[in-house]
Protein backbone atom coordinates (compact mmCIF):
# COMPACT_ATOMS: atom_id res chain seq x y z
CA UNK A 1 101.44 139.75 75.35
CA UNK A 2 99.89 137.29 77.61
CA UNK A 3 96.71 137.85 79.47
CA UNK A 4 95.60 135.43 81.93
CA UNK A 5 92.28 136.59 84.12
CA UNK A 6 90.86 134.61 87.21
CA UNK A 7 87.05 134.26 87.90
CA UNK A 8 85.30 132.93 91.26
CA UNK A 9 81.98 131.90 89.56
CA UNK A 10 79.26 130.12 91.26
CA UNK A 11 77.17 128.55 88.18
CA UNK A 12 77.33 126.67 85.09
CA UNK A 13 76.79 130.17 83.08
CA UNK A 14 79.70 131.16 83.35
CA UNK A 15 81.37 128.80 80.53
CA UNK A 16 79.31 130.18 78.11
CA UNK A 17 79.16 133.77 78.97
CA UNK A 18 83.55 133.16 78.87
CA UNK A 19 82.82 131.43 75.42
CA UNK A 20 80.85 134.34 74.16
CA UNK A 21 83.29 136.84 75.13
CA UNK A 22 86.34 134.68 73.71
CA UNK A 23 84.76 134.45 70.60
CA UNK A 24 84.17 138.30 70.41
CA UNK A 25 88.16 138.59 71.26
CA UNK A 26 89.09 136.36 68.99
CA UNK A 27 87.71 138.52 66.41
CA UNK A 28 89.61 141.30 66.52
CA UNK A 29 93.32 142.39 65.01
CA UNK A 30 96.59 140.66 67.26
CA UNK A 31 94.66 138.18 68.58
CA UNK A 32 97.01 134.85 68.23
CA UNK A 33 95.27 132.65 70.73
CA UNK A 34 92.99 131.96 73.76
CA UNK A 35 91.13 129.25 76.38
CA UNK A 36 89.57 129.15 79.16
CA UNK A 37 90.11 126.59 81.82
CA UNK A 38 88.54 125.54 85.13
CA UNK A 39 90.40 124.91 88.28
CA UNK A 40 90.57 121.10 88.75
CA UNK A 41 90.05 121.44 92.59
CA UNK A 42 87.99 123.58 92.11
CA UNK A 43 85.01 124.08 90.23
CA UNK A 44 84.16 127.50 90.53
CA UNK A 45 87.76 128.86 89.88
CA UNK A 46 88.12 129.41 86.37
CA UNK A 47 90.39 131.48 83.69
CA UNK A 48 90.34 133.20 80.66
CA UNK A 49 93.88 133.17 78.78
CA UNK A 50 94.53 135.02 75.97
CA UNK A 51 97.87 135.58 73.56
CA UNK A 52 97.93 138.79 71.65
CA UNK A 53 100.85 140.14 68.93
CA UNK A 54 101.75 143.17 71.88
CA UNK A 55 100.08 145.11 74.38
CA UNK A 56 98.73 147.41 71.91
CA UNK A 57 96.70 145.29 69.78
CA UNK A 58 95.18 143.85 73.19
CA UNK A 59 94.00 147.48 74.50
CA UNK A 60 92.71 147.93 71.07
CA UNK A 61 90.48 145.31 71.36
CA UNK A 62 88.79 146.20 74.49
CA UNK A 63 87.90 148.92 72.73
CA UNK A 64 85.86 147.03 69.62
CA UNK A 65 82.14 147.00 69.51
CA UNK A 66 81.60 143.19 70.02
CA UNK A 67 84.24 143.03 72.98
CA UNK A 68 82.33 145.42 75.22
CA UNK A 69 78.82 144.30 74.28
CA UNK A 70 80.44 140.44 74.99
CA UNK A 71 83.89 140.68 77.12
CA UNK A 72 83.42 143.64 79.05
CA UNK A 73 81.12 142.64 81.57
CA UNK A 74 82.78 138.99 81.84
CA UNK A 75 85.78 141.29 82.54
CA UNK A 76 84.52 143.34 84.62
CA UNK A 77 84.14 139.87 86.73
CA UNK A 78 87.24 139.28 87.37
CA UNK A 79 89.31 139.17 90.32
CA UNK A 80 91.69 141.59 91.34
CA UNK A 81 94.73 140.10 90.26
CA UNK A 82 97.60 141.28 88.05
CA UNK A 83 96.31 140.08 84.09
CA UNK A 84 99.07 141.22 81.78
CA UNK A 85 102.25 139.65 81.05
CA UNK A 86 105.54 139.82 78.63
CA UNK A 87 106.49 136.93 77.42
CA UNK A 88 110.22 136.54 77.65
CA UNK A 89 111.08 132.70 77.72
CA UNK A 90 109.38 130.25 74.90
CA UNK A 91 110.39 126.88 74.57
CA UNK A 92 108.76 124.91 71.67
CA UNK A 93 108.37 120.67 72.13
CA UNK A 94 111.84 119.49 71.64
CA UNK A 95 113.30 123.03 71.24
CA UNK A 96 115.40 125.61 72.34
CA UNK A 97 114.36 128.32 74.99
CA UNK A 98 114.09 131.55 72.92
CA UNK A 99 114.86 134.94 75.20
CA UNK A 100 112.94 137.98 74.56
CA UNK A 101 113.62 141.69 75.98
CA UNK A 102 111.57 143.59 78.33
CA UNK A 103 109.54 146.29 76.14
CA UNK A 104 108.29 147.60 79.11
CA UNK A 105 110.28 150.73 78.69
């Protein structure tokens, strides 16, 4: 599961606050992988991108101690745009594209 959350922010804080809150996310089970990036034109659009094992270890999370003293209010943020995603095409440097199945159902 991919999540990929945008941010409109106005100051220099925000990089670390997004830091914090990564680090608290990166600490819990089914995390696989995360960054956050600033637009490069620009510089107060920013995301927070995340990889998780599946959509349940990523709802767990929200729910750990360190996330919602840390993430939460980063989160809560955000702008109102769709977050969650299924990976279904991965294609490796200098490999094949791999084809996953909806498990939306």
């Amino acid at each position: 599961m991919i999540s990929v959350t945008h941010f409109t922010a106005p100051d220099d804080r925000f990089a670390e606050r997004a830091r914090v809150a990564l680090e608290a996310l990166a600490a819990r089970p089914g995390y696989l992988r995360g960054t956050v990036g600033r637009s490069t034109d620009d510089d107060t659009r920013w995301v927070l991108v995340t990889e998780w094992e599946n959509v349940g270890s990523y709802r767990r999370a929200l729910g750990g101690y360190e996330v919602k003293l840390h993430a939460t209010p980063l989160l809560a943020d955000a702008v109102d745009l769709p977050s969650s995603f299924e990976p279904l095409i991965d294609i490796a440097p200098g490999g094949a594209a791999v084809f996953r199945t909806s498990d939306r159902a």
